[in-house]
C-alpha atoms as a PDB file:
ATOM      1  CA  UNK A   1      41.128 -24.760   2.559  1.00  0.00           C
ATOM      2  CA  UNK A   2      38.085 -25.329   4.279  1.00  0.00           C
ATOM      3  CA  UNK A   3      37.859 -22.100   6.055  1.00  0.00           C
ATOM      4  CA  UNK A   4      38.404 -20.233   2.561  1.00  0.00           C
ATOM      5  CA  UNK A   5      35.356 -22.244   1.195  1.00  0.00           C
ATOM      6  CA  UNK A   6      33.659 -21.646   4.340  1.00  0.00           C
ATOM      7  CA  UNK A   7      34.064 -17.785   3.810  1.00  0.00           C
ATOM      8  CA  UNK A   8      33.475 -17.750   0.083  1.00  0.00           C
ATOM      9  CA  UNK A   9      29.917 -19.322   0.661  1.00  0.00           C
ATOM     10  CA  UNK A  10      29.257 -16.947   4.154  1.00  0.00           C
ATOM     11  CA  UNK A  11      29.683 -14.042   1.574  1.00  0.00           C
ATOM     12  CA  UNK A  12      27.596 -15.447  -1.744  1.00  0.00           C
ATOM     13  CA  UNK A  13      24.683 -15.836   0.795  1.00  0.00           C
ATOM     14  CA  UNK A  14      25.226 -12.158   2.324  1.00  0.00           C
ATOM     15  CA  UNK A  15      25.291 -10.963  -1.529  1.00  0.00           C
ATOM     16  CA  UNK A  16      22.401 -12.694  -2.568  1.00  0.00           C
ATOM     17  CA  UNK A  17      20.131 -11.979   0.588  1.00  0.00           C
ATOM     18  CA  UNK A  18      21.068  -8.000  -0.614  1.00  0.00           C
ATOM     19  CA  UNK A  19      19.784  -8.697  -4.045  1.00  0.00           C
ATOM     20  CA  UNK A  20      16.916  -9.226  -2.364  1.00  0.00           C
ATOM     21  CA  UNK A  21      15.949  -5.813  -1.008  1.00  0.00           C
ATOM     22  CA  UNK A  22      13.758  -5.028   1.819  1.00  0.00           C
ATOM     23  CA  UNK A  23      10.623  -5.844   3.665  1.00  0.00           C
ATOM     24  CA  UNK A  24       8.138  -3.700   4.841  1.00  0.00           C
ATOM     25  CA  UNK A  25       5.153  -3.800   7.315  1.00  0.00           C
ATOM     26  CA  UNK A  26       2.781  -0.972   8.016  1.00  0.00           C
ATOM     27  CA  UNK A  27      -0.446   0.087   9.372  1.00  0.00           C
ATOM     28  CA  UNK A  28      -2.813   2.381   7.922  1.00  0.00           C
ATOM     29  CA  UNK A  29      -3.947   5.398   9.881  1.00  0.00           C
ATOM     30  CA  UNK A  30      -6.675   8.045   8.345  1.00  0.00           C
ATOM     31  CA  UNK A  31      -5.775  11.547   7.219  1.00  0.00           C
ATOM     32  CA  UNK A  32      -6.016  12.860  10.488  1.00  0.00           C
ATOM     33  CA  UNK A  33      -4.038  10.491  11.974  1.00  0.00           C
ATOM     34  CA  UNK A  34      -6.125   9.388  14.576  1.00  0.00           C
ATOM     35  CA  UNK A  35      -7.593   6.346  13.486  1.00  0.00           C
ATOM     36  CA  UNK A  36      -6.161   3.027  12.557  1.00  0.00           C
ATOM     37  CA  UNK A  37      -7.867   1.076   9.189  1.00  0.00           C
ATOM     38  CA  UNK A  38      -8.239  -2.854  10.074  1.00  0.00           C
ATOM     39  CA  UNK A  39      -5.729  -3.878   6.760  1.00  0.00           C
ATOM     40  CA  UNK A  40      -2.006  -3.106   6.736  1.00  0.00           C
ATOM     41  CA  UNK A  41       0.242  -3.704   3.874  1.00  0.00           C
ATOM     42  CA  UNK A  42       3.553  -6.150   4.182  1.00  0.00           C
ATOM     43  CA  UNK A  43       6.077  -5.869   1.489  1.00  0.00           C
ATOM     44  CA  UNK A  44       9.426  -6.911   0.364  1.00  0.00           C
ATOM     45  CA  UNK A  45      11.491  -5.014  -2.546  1.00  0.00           C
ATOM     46  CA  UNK A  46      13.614  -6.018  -4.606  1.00  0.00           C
ATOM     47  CA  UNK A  47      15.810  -5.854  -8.008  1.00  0.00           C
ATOM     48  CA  UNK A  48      18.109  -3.497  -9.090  1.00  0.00           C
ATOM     49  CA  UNK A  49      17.994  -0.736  -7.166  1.00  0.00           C
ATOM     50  CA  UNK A  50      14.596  -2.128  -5.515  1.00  0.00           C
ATOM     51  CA  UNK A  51      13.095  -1.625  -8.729  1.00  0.00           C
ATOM     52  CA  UNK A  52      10.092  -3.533  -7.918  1.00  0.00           C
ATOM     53  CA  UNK A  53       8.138  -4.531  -4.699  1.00  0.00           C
ATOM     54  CA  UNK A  54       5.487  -7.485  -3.670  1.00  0.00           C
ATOM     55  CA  UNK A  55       3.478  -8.514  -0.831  1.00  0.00           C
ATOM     56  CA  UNK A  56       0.112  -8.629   0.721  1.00  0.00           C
ATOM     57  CA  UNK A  57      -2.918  -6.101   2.077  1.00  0.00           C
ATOM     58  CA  UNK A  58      -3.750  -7.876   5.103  1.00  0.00           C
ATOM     59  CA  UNK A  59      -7.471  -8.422   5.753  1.00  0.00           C
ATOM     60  CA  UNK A  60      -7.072 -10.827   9.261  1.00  0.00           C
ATOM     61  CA  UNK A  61      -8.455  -7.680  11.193  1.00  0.00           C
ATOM     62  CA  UNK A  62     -10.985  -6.441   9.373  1.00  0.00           C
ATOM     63  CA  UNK A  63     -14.688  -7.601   9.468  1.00  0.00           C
ATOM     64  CA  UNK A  64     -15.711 -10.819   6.622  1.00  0.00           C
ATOM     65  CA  UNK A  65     -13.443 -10.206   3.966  1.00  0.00           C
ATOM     66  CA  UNK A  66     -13.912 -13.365   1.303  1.00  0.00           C
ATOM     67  CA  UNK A  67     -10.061 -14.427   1.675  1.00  0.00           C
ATOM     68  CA  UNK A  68      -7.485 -13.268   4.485  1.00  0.00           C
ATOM     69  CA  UNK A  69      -5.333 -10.820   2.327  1.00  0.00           C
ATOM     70  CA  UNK A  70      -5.008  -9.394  -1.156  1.00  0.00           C
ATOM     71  CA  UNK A  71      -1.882  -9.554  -3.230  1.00  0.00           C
ATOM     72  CA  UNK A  72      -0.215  -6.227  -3.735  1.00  0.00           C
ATOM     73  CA  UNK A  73       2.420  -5.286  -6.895  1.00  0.00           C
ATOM     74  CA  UNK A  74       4.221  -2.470  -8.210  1.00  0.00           C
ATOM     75  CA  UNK A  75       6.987  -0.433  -8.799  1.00  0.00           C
ATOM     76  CA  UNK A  76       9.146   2.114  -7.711  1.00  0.00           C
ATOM     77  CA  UNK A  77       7.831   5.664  -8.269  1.00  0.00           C
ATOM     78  CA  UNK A  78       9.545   9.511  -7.954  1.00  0.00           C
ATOM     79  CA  UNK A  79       6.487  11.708  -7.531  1.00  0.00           C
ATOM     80  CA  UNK A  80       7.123  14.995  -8.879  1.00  0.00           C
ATOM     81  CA  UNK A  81       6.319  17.748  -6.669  1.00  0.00           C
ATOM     82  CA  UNK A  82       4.468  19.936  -9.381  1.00  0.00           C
ATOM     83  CA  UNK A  83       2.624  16.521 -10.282  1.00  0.00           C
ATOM     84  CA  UNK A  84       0.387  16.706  -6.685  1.00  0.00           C
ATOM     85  CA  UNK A  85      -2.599  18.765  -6.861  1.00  0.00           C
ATOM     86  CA  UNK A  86      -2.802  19.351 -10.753  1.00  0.00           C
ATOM     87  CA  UNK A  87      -3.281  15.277 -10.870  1.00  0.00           C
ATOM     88  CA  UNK A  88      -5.498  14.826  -7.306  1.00  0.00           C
ATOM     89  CA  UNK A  89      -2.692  13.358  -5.633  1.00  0.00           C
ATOM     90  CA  UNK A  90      -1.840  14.532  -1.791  1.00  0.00           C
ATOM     91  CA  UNK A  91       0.790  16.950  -0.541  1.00  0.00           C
ATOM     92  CA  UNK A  92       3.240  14.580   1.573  1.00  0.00           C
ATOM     93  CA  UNK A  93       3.218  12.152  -1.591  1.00  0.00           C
ATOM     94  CA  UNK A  94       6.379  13.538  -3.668  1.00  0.00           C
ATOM     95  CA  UNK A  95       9.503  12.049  -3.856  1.00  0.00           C
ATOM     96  CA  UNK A  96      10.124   8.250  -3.734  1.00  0.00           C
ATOM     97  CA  UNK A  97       7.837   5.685  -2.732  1.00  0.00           C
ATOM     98  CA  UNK A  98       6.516   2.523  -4.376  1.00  0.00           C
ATOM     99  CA  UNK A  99       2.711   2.516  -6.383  1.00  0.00           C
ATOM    100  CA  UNK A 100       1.142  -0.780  -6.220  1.00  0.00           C
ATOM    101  CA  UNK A 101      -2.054  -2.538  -7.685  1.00  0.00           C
ATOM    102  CA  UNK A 102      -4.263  -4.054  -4.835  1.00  0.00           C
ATOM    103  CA  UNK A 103      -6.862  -6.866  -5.277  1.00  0.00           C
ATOM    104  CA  UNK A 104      -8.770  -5.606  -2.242  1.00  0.00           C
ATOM    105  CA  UNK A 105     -11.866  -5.106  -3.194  1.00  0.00           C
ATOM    106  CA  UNK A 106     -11.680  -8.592  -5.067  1.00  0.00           C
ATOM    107  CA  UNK A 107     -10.817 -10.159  -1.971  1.00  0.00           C
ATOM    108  CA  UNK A 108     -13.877  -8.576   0.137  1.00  0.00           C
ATOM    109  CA  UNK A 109     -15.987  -9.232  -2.535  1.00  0.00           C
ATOM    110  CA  UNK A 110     -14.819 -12.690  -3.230  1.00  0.00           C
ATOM    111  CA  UNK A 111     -15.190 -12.210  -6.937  1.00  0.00           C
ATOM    112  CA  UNK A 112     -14.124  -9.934  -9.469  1.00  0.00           C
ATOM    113  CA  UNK A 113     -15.562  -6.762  -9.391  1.00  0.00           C
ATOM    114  CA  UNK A 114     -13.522  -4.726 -12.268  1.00  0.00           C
ATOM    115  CA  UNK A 115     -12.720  -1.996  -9.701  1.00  0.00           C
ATOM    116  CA  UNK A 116      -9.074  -0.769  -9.351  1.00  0.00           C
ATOM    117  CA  UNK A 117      -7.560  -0.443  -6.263  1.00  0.00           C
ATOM    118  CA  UNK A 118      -4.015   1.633  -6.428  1.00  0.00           C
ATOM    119  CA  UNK A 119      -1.951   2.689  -3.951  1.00  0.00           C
ATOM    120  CA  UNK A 120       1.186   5.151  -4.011  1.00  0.00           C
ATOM    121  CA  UNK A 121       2.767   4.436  -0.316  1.00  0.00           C
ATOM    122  CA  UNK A 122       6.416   5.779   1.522  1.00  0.00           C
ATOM    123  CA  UNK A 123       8.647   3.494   3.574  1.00  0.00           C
ATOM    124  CA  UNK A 124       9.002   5.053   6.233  1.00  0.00           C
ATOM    125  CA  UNK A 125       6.596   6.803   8.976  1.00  0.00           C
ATOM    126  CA  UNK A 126       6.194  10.157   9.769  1.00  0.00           C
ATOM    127  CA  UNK A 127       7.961  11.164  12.943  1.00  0.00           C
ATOM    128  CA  UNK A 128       4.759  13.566  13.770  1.00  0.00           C
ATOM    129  CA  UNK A 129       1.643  13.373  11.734  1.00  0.00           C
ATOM    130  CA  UNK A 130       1.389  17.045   9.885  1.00  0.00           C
ATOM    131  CA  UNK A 131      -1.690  17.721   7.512  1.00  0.00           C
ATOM    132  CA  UNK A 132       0.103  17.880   4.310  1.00  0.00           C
ATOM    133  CA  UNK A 133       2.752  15.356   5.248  1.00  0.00           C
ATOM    134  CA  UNK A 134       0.501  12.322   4.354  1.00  0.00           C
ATOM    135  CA  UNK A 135       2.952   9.133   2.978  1.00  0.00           C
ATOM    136  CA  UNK A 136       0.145   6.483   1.334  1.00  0.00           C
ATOM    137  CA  UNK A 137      -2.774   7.432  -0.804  1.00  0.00           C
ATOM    138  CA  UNK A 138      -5.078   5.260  -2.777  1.00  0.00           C
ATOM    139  CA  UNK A 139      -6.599   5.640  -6.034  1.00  0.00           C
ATOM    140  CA  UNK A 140     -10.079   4.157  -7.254  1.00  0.00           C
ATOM    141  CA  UNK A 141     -10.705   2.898 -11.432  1.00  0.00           C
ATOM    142  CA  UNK A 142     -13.247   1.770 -12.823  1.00  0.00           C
ATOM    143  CA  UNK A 143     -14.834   1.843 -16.547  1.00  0.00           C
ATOM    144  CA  UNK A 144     -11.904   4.138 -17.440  1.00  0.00           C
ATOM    145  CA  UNK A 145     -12.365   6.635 -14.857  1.00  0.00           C
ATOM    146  CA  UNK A 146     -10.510   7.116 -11.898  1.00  0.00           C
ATOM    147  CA  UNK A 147     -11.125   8.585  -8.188  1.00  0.00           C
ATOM    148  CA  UNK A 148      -9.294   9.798  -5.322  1.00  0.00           C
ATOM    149  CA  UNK A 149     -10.023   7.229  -2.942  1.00  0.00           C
ATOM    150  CA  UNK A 150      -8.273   7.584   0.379  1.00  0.00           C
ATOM    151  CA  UNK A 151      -4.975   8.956   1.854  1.00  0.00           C
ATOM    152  CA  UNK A 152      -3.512   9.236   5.271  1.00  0.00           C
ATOM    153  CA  UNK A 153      -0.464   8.407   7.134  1.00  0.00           C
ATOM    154  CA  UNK A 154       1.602   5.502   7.853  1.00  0.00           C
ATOM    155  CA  UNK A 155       1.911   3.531  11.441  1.00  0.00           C
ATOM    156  CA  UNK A 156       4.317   1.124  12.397  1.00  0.00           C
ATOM    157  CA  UNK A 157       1.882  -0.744  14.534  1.00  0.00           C
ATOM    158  CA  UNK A 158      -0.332  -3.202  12.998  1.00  0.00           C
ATOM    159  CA  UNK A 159      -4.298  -3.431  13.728  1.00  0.00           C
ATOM    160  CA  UNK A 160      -5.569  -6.119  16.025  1.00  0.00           C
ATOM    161  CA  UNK A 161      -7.239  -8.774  15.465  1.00  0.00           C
ATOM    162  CA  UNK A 162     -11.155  -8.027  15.013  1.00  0.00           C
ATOM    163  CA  UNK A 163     -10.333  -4.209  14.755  1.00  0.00           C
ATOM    164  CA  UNK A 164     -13.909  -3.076  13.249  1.00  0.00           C
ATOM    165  CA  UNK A 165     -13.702   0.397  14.193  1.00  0.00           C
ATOM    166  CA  UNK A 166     -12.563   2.149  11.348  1.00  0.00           C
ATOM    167  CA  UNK A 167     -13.389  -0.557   8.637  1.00  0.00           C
ATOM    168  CA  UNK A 168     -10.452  -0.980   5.622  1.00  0.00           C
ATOM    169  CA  UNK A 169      -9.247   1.809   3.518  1.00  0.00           C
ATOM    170  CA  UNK A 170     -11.656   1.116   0.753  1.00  0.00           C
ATOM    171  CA  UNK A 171     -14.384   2.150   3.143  1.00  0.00           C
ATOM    172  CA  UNK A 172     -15.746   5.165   1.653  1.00  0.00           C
ATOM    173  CA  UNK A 173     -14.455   4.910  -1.748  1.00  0.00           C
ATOM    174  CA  UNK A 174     -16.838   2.058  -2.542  1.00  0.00           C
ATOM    175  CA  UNK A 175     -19.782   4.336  -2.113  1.00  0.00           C
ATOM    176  CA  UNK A 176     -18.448   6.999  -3.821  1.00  0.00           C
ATOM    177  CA  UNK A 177     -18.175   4.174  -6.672  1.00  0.00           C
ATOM    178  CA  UNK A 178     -21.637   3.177  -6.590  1.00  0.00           C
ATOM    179  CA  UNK A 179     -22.466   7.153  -6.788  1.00  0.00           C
ATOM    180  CA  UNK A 180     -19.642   7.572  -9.521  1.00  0.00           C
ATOM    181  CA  UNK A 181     -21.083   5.049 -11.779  1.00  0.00           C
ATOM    182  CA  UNK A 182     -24.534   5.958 -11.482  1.00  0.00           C
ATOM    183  CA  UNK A 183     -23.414   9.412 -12.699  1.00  0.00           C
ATOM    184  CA  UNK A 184     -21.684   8.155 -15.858  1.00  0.00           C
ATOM    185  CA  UNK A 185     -24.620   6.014 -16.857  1.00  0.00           C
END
């Protein structure tokens, strides 16, 4: 009797840590794929059929964010192929994938800003980085408009700590903000 109750529970904890998805960790590397961003995104899935997915864009790296990370949620996503160019979004990006809201530029800023930070990423790395074969890209809003912001490929290493070089992937898209909003006043 034991050894039956002993099974039963061995597999309602196996079937509940399935109902639990995934988890993810991955660096950020530019389009070209030589350089590594400071932030990486970690990420676990879950629901039916991994509906849904939650987690953090990791700051530790980078140089004097306001808080450490920046909460990251979304949803599961099919990116049609004929839905790429005709909406700004990158070759590499069709297919399945999760698209998440980011508080990054929140957490740099320390406050709230009102700037969107989305980002459509794979879950798995590219065995060789091919232009056109880019898996995350990120998408800038503000007042009701909305910007490519960055895209690039995926790493499975994860950015040192103090790794200034190549600043966050928001660098770059909040000057083209600044110019952006200038323009629509």
């Amino acid at each position: 009797m034991k050894l039956k109750s002993l099974l039963v529970i061995t597999l309602i904890v196996l079937g509940c840590g399935a109902a639990f998805g995934q988890s993810y960790t991955f660096g950020f590397l530019d389009y070209t794929g030589g350089a590594e961003y400071c932030n990486y995104e970690t990420f676990f899935t879950g629901g039916a059929d991994n509906f849904y997915m939650s987690g953090f864009d990791v700051l530790s790296a980078c140089a004097a964010p306001a808080v450490p990370d920046a909460t990251i949620e979304g949803t599961a996503i099919a990116v049609p192929a004929l839905a790429l160019e005709s909406n700004g979004l990158q070759k590499g990006i069709q297919g399945k994938g999760f698209i998440y809201a980011d508080t990054i530029i929140d957490a740099y800023s320390g406050a709230y800003t009102g700037e969107q930070w989305v980002t459509i990423t794979k879950t798995a790395v590219n065995k060789k980085n091919v232009k056109n074969k880019w898996n995350w890209q990120s998408l800038l809003g503000f007042s009701g408009a909305e910007f490519l912001g960055n895209y690039g490929f995926l790493t499975t290493a994860i950015p040192a700590a103090e790794s200034r070089s190549h600043g966050a992937t928001v660098n770059g898209a909040k000057e083209k903000a600044a110019v952006a909003k200038n323009t629509l006043q």
